[in-house]
C-alpha atoms as a PDB file:
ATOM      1  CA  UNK A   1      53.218  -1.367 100.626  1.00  0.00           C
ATOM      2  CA  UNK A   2      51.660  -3.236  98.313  1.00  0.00           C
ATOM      3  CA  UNK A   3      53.535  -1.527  95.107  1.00  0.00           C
ATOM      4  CA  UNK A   4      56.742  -1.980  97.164  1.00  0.00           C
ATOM      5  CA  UNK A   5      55.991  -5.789  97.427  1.00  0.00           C
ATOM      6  CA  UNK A   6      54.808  -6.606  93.906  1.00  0.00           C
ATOM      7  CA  UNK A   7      58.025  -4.783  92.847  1.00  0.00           C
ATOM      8  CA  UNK A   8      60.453  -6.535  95.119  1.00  0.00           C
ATOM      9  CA  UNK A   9      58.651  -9.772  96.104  1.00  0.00           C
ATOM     10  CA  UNK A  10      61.590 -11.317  97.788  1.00  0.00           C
ATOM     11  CA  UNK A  11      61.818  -8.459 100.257  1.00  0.00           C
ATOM     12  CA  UNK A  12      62.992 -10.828 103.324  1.00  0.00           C
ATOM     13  CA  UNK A  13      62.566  -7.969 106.209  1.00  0.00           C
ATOM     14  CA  UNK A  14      59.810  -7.067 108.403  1.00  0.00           C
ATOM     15  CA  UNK A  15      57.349  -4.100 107.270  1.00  0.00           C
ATOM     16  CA  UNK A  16      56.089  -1.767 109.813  1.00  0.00           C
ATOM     17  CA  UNK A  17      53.736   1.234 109.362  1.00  0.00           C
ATOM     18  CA  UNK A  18      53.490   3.498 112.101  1.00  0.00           C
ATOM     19  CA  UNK A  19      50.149   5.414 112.801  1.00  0.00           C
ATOM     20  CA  UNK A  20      48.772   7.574 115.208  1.00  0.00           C
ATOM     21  CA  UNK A  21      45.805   5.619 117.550  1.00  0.00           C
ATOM     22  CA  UNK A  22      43.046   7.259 116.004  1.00  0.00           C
ATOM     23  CA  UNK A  23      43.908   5.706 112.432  1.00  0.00           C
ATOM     24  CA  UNK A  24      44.343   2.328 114.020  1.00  0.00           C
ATOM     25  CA  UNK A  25      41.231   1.020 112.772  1.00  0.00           C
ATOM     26  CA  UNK A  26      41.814   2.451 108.733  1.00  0.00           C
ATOM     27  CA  UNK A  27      45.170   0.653 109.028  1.00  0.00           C
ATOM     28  CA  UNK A  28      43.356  -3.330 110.175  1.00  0.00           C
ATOM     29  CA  UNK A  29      41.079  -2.411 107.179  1.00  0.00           C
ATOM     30  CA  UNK A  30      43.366  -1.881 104.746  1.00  0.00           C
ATOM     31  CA  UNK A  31      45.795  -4.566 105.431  1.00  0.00           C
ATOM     32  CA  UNK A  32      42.480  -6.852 105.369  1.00  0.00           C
ATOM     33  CA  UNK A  33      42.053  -5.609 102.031  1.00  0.00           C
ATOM     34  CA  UNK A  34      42.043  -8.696  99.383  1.00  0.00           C
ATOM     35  CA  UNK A  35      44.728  -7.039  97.248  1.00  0.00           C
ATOM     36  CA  UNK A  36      47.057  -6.835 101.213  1.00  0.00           C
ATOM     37  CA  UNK A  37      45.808 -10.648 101.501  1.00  0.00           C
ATOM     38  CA  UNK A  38      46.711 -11.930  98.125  1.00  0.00           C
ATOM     39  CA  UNK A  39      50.544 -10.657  98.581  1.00  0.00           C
ATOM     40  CA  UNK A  40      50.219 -11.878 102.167  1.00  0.00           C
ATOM     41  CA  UNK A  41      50.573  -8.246 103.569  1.00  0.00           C
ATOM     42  CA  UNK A  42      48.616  -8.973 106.233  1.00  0.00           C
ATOM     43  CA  UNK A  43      51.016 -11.442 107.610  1.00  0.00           C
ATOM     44  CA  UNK A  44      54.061  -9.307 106.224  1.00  0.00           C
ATOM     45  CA  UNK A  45      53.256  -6.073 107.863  1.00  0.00           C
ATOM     46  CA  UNK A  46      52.728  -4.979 111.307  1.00  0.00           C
ATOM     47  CA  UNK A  47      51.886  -1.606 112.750  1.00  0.00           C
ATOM     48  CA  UNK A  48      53.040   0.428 115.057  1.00  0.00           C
ATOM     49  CA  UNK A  49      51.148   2.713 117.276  1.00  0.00           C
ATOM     50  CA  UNK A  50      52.728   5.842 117.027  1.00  0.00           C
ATOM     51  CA  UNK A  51      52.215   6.719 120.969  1.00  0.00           C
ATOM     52  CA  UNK A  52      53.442   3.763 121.863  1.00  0.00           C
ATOM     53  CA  UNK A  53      56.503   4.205 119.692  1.00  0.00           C
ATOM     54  CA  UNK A  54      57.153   7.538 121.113  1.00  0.00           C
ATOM     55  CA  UNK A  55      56.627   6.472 124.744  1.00  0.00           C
ATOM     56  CA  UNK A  56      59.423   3.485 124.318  1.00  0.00           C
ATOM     57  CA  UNK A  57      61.522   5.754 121.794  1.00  0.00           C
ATOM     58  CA  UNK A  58      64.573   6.111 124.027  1.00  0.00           C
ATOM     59  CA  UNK A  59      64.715   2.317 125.257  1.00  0.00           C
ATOM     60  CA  UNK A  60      64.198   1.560 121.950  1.00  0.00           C
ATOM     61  CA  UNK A  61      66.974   3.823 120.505  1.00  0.00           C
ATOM     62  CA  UNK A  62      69.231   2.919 123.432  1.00  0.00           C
ATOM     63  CA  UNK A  63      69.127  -0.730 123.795  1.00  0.00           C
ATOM     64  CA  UNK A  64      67.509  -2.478 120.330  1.00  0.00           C
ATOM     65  CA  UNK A  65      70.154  -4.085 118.161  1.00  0.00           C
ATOM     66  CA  UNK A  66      67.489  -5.849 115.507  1.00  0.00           C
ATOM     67  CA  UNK A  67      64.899  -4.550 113.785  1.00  0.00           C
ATOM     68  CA  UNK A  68      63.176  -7.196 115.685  1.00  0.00           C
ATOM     69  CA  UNK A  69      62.921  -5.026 118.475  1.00  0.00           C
ATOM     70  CA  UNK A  70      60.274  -3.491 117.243  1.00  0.00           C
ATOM     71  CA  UNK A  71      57.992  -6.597 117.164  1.00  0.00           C
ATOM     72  CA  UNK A  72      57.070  -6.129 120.742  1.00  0.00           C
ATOM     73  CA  UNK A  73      55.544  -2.800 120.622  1.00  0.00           C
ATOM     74  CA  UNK A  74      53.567  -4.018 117.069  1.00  0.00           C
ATOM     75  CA  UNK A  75      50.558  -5.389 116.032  1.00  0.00           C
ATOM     76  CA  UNK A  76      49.743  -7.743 113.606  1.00  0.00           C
ATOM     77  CA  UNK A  77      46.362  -7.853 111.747  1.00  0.00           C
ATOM     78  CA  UNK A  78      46.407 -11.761 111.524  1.00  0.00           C
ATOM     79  CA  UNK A  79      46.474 -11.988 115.031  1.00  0.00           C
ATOM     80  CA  UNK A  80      43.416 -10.366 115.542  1.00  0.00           C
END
């Protein structure tokens, strides 16, 4: 992510990772991470929880028109 936002810094959509539960906690470190911080990634990005994701799939599939959709089932390392 943060190779894809030094290269394109005017990227002007939300970032998502998804991640199984278990990795949950690697994922808050990393995006804590000064380099994630200094490029804002830790406002930028969100993560998914892969479960969660896969328990909401077909409402997701069957009624999200936005990417913001996806918000609601995220989680945001700022916010935390």
């Amino acid at each position: 992510m943060a190779d894809l936002v030094t290269l394109c810094p005017n990227l002007n959509f939300p970032l998502y990772i998804v991640v199984p539960e278990s990795r949950t906690n690697k994922v808050k470190k990393e995006l804590k991470r000064p380099t994630f911080k200094n490029l804002k990634l830790d406002k930028k990005c969100r993560y998914i929880i892969l479960e969660k994701l896969l328990e909401k799939w077909d409402v997701i599939r069957e009624f999200a028109t936005e990417p913001s959709a996806l918000k609601s089932i995220s989680q945001s390392c700022d916010t935390e």
